[in-house]
C-alpha atoms as a PDB file:
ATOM      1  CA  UNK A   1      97.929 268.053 140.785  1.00  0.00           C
ATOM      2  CA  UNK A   2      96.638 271.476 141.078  1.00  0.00           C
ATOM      3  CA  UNK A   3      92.921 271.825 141.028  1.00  0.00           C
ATOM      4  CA  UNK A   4      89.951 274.374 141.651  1.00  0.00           C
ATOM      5  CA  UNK A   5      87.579 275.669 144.068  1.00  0.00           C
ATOM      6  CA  UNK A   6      84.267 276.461 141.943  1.00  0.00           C
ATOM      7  CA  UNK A   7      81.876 278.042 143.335  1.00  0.00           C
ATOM      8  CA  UNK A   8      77.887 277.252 141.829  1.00  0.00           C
ATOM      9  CA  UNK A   9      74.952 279.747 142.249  1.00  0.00           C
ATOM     10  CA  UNK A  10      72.646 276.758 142.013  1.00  0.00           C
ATOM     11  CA  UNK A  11      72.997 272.701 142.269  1.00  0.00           C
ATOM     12  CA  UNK A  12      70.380 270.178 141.013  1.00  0.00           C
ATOM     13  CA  UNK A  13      68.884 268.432 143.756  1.00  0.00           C
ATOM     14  CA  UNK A  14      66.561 266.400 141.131  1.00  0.00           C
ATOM     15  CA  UNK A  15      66.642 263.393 144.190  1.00  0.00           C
ATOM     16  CA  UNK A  16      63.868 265.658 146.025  1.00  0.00           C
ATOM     17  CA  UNK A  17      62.064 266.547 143.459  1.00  0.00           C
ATOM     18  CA  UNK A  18      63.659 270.209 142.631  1.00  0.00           C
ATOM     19  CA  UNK A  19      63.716 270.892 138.853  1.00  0.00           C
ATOM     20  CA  UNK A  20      67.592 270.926 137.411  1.00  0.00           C
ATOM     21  CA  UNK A  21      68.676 273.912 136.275  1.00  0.00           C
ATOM     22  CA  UNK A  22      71.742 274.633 134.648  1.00  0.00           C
ATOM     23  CA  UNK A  23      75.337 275.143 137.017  1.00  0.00           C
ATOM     24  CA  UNK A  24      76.529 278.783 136.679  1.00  0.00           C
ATOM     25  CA  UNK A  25      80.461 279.099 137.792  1.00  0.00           C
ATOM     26  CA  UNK A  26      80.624 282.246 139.685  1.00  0.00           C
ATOM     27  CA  UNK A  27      84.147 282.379 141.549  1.00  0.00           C
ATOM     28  CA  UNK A  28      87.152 279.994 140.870  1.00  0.00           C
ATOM     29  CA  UNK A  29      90.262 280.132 143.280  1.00  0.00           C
ATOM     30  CA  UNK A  30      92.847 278.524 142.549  1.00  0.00           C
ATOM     31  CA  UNK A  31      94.123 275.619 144.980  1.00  0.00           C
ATOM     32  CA  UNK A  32      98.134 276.778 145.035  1.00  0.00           C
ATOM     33  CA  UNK A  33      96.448 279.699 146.797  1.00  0.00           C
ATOM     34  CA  UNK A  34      94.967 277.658 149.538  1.00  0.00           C
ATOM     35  CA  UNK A  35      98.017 274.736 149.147  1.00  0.00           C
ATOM     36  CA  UNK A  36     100.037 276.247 152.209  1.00  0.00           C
ATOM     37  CA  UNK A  37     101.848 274.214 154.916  1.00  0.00           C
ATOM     38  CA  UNK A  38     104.055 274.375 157.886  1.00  0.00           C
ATOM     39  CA  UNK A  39     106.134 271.434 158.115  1.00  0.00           C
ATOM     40  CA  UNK A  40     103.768 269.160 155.885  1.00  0.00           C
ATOM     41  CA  UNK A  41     100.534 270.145 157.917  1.00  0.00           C
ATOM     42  CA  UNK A  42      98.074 271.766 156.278  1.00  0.00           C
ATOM     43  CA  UNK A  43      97.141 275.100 156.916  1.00  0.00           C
ATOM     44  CA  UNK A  44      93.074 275.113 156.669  1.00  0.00           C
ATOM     45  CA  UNK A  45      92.796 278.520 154.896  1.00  0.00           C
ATOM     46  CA  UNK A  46      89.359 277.592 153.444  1.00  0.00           C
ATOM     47  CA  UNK A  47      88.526 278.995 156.865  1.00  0.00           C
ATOM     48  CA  UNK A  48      87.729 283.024 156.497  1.00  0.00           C
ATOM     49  CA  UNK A  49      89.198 283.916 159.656  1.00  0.00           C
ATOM     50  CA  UNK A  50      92.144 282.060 159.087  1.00  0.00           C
ATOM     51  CA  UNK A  51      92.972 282.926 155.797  1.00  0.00           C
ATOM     52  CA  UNK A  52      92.228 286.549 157.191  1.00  0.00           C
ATOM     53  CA  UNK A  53      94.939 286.207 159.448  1.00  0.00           C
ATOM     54  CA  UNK A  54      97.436 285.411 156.822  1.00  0.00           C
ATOM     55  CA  UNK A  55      96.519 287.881 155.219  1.00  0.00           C
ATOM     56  CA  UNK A  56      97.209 290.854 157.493  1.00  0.00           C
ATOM     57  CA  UNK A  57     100.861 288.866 158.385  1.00  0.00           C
ATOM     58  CA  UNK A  58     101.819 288.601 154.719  1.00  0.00           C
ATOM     59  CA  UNK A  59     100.993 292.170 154.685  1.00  0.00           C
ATOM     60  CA  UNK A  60     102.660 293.025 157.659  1.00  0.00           C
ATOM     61  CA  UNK A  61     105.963 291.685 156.744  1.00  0.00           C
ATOM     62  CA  UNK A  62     105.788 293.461 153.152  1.00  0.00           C
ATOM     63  CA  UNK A  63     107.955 296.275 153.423  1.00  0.00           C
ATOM     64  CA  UNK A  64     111.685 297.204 152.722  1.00  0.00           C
ATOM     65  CA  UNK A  65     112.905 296.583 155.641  1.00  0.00           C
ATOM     66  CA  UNK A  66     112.409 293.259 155.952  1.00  0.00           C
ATOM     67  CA  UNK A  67     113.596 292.863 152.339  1.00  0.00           C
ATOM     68  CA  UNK A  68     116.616 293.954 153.305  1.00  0.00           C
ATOM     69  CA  UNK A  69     116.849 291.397 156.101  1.00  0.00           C
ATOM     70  CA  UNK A  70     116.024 288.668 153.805  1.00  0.00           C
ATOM     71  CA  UNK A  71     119.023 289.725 151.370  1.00  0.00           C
ATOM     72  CA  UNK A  72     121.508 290.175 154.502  1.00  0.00           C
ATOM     73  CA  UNK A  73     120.313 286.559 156.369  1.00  0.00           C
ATOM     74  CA  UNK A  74     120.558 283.976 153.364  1.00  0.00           C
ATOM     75  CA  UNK A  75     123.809 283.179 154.161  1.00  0.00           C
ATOM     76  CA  UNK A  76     123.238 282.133 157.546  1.00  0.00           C
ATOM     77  CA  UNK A  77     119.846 280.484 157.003  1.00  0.00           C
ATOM     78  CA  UNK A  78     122.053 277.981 155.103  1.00  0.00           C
ATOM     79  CA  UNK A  79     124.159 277.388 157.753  1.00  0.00           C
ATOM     80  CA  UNK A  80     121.216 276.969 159.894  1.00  0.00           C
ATOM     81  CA  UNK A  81     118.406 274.262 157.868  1.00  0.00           C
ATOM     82  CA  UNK A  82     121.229 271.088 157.829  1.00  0.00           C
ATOM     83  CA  UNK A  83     121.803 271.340 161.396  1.00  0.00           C
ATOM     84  CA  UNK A  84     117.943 270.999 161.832  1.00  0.00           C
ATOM     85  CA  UNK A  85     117.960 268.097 159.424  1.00  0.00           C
ATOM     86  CA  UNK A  86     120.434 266.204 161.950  1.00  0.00           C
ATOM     87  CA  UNK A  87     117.976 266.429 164.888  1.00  0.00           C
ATOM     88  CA  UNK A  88     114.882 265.440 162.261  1.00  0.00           C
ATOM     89  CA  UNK A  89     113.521 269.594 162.522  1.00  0.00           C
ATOM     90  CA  UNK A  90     111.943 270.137 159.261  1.00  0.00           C
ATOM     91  CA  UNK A  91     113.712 273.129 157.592  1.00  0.00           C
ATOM     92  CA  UNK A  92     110.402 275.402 158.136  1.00  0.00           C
ATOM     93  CA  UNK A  93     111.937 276.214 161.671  1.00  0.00           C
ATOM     94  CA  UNK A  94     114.816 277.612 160.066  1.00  0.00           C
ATOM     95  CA  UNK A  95     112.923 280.850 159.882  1.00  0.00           C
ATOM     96  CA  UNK A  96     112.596 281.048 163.889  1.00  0.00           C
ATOM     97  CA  UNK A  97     115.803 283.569 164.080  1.00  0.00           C
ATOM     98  CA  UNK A  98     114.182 285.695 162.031  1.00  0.00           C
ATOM     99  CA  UNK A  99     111.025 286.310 163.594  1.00  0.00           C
ATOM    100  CA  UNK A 100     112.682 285.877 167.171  1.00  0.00           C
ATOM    101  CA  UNK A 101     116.357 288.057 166.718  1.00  0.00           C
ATOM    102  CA  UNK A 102     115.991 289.466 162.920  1.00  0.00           C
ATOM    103  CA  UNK A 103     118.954 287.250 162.612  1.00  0.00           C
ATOM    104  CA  UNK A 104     121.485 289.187 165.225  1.00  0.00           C
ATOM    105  CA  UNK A 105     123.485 287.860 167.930  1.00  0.00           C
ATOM    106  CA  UNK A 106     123.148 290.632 169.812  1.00  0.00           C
ATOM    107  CA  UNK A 107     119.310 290.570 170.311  1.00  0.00           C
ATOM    108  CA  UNK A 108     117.946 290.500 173.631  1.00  0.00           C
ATOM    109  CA  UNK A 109     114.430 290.505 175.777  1.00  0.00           C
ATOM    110  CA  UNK A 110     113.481 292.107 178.576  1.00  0.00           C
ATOM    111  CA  UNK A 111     112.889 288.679 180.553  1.00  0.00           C
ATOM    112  CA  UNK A 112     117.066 287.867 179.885  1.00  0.00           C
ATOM    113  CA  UNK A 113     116.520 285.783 176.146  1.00  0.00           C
ATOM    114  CA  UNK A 114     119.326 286.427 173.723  1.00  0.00           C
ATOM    115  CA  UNK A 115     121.220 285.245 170.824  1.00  0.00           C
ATOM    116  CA  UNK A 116     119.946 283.859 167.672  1.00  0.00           C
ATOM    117  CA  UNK A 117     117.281 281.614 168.788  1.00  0.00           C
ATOM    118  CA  UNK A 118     116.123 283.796 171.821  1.00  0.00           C
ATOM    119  CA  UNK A 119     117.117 280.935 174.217  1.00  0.00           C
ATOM    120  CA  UNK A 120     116.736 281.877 178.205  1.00  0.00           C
ATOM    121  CA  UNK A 121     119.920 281.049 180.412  1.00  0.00           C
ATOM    122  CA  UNK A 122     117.807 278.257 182.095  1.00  0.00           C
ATOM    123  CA  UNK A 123     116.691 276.648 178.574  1.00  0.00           C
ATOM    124  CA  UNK A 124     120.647 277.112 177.430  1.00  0.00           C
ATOM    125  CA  UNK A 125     122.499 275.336 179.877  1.00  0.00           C
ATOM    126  CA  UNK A 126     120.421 272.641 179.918  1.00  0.00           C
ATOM    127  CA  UNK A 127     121.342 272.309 176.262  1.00  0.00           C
ATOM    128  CA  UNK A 128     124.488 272.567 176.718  1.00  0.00           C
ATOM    129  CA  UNK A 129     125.472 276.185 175.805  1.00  0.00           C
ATOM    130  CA  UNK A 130     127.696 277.898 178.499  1.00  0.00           C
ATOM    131  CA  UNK A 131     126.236 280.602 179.617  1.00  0.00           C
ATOM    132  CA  UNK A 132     128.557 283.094 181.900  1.00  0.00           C
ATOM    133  CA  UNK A 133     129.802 286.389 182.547  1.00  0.00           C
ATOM    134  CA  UNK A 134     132.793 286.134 179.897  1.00  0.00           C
ATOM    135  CA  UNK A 135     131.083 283.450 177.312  1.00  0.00           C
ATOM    136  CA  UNK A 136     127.099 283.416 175.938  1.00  0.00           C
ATOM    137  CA  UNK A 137     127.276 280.659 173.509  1.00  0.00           C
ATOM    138  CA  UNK A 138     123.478 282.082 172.315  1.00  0.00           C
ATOM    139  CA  UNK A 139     125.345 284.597 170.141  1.00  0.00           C
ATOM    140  CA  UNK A 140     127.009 281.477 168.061  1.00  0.00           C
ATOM    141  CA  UNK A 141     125.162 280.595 165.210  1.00  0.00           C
ATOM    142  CA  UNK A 142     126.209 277.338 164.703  1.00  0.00           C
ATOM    143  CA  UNK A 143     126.536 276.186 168.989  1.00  0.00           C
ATOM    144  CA  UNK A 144     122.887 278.095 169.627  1.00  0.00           C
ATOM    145  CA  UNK A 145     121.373 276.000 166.487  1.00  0.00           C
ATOM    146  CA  UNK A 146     122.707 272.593 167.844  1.00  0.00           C
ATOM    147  CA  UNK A 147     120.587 273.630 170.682  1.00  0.00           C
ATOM    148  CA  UNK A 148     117.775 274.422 169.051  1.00  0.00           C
ATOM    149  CA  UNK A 149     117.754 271.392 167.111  1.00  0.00           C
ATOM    150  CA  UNK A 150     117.900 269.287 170.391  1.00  0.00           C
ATOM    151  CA  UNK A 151     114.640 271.749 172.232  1.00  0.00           C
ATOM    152  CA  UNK A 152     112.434 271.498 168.870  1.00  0.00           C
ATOM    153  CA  UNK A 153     113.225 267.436 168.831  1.00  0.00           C
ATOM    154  CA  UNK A 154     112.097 266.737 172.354  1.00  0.00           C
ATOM    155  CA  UNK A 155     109.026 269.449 171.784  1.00  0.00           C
ATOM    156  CA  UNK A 156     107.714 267.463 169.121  1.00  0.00           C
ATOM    157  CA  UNK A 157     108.482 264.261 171.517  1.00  0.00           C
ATOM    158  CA  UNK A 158     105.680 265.873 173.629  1.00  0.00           C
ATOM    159  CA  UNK A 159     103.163 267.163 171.253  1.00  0.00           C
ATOM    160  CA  UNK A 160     103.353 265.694 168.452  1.00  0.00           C
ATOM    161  CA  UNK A 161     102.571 268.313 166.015  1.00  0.00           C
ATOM    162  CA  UNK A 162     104.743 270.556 164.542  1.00  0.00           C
ATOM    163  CA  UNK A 163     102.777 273.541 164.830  1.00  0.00           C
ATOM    164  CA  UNK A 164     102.303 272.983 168.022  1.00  0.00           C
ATOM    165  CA  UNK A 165     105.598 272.933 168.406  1.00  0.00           C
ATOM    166  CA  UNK A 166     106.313 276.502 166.757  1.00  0.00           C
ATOM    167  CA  UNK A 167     103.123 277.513 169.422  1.00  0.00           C
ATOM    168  CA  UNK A 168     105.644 275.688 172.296  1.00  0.00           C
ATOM    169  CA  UNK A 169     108.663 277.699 171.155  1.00  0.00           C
ATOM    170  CA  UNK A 170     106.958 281.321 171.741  1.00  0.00           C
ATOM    171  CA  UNK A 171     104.710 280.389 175.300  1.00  0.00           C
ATOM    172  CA  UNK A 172     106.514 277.196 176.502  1.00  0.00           C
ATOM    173  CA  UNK A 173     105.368 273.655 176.747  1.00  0.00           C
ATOM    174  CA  UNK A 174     103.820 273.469 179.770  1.00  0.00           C
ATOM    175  CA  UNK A 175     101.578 276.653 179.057  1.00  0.00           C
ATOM    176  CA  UNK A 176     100.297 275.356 175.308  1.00  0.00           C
ATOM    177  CA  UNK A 177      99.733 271.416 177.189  1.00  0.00           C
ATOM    178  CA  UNK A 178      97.773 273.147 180.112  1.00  0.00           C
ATOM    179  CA  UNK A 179      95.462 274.940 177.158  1.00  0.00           C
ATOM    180  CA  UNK A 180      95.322 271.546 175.273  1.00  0.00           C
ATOM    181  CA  UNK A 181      94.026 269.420 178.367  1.00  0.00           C
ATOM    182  CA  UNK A 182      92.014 272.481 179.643  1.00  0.00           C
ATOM    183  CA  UNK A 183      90.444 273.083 176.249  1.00  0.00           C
ATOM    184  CA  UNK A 184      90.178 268.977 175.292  1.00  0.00           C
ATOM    185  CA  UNK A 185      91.981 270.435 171.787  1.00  0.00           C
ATOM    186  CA  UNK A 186      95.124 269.297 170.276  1.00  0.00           C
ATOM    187  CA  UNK A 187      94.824 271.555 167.458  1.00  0.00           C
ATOM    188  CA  UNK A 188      97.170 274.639 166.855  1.00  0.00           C
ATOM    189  CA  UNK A 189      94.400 276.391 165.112  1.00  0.00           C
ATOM    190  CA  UNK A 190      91.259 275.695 167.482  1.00  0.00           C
ATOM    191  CA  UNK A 191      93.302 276.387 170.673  1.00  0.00           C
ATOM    192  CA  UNK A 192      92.124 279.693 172.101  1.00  0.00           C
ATOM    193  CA  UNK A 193      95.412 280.852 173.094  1.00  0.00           C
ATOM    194  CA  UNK A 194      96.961 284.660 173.768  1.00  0.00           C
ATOM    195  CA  UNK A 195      97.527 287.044 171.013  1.00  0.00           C
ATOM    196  CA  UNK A 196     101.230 286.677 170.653  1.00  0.00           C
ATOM    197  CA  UNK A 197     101.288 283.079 170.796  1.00  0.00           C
ATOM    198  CA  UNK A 198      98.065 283.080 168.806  1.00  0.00           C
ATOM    199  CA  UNK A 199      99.747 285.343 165.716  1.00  0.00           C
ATOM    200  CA  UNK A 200     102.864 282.856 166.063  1.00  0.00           C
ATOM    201  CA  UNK A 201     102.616 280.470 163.471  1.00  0.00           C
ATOM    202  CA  UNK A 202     101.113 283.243 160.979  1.00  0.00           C
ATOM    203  CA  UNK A 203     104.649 285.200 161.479  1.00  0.00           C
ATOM    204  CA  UNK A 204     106.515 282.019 160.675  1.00  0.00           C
ATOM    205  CA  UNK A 205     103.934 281.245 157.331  1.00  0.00           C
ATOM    206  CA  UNK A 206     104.626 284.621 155.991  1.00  0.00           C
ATOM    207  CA  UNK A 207     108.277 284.766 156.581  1.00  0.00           C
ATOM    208  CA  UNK A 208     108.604 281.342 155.023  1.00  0.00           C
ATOM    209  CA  UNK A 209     106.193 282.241 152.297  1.00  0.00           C
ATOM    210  CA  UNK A 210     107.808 285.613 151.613  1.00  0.00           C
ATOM    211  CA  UNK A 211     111.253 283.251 151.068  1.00  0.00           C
ATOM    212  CA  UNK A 212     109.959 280.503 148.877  1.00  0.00           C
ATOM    213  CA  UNK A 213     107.029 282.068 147.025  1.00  0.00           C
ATOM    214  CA  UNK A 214     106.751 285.311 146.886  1.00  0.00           C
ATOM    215  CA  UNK A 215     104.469 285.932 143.867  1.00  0.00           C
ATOM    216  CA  UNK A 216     101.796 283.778 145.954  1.00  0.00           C
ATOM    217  CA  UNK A 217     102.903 285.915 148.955  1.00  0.00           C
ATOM    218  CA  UNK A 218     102.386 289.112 146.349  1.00  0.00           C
ATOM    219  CA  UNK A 219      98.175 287.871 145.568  1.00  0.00           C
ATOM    220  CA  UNK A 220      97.450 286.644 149.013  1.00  0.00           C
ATOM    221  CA  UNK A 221      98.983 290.337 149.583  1.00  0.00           C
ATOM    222  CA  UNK A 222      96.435 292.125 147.490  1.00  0.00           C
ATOM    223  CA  UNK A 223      93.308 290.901 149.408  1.00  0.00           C
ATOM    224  CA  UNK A 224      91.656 289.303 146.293  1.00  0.00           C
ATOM    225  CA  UNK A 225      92.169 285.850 147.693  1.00  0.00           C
ATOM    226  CA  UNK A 226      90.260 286.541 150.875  1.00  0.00           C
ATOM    227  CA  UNK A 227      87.991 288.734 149.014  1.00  0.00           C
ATOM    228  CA  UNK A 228      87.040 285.718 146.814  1.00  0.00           C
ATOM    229  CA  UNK A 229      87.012 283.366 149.888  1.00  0.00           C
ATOM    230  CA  UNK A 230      84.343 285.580 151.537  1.00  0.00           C
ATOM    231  CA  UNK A 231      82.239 285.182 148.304  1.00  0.00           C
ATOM    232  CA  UNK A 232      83.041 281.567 148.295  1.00  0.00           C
ATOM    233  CA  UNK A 233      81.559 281.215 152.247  1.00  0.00           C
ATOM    234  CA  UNK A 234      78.636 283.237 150.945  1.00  0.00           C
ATOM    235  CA  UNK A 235      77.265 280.890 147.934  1.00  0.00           C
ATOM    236  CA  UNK A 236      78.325 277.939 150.009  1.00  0.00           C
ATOM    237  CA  UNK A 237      75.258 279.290 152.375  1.00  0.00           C
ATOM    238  CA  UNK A 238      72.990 279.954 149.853  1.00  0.00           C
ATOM    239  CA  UNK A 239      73.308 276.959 148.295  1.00  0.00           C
ATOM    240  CA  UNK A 240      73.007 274.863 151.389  1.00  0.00           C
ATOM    241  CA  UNK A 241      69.457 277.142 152.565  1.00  0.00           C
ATOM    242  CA  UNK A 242      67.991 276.307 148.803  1.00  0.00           C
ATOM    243  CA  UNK A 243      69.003 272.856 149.565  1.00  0.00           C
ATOM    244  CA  UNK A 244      67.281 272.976 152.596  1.00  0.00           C
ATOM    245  CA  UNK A 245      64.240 274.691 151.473  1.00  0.00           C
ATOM    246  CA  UNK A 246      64.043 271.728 148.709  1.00  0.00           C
ATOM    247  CA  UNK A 247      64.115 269.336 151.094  1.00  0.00           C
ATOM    248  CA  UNK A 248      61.399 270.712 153.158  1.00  0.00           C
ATOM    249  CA  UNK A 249      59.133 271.550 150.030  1.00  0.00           C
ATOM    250  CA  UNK A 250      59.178 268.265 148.811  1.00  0.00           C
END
């Protein structure tokens, strides 16, 4: 049920002795704004910086050209989502080709990762793609997803978490457990991790969100929603240093 974030200018605290006055509503947001998730976990965008973040990434992909991509790719993304749903990989991941190859099979990185899913020759094989000088099994949609299925099963095996598992996908699961045990954090968005890796999970949000709601995508878009968060953070502590000051006067 979809509810509201009010914000108050002032809150009785009649328990220590502070006179009740009456509760003025001075920003509402509404919670469909804030009720984002990746794979069923929450995304805490009550958190400036966070929803900040968002922000800039639902801005960034806001442009023709990636219209055009979405219009040319939802053909294959159908192909894609019940392969995932064999090997238990919530459907969110389906958007991984996107981000990763802009959907071609002919996409490759400087460090030798190509195909659809961006898969290195090592990764591959041991999935059981062939990988040669005549055959690249990466470039077949439906082979290079079987694969993918199978890597983002046994990452969440190790993690756990499913955003940690989108983390695993761009920097590798050794690198995000090393920052986990290093940092005593199991949490996606308290890791301090690099900046690609960091901006990650944003790029998959906003290509998601762009797909299945883009008049939320549209407000978040406008900077209103972060605009009202940052007034939100700001009564929050003036309310608490009244409490405070109530607490210490009486």
């Amino acid at each position: 049920m979809a509810f509201s974030i009010a914000i108050f200018g002032e809150s009785p605290v009649s328990e220590v002795g502070v006179e009740k006055k009456e509760l003025k509503e001075t920003t509402i947001i509404d919670s469909d704004l804030l009720a984002i998730d990746f794979c069923g976990e929450a995304i805490p965008l009550s958190e400036l910086r966070i929803a900040e973040r968002y922000q800039n990434m639902i801005r960034n992909y806001d442009n023709p050209t990636f219209r055009k991509l979405m219009t040319k790719t939802r053909k294959r993304m159908r192909v894609i989502e019940p392969i995932l749903k064999k090997y238990g990989v919530p459907a969110d991941f389906k958007y991984i080709p996107l981000i990763e190859s802009a959907m071609s099979d002919e996409a490759t990185s400087h460090r030798g990762a190509a195909g659809y899913w961006q898969l290195m020759p090592s990764t591959a094989k041991s999935l059981g793609l062939v990988v040669n000088e005549t055959r690249d099994d990466r470039k077949h949609l439906v082979k290079s997803t079987h694969a993918a299925g199978k890597y983002l099963r046994e990452l969440h095996r190790q993690l756990g978490s499913w955003t940690l598992v989108a983390a695993a996908y761009n920097a590798g699961p050794t690198h995000i457990q090393n920052r986990m045990d290093s940092q005593n954090k199991d949490d996606y968005f308290k890791l301090r991790l690099n900046s690609e890796t960091a901006r990650y999970l944003y790029k998959l949000l906003a290509v998601k969100e762009w797909f299945s709601n883009p008049e939320r995508s549209r407000e978040w878009g406008s900077g209103d929603v972060v605009d009202r968060l940052a007034d939100f953070k700001t009564e929050q502590k003036k309310v608490a240093a009244q409490l405070a000051k109530a607490t210490i006067d009486s």
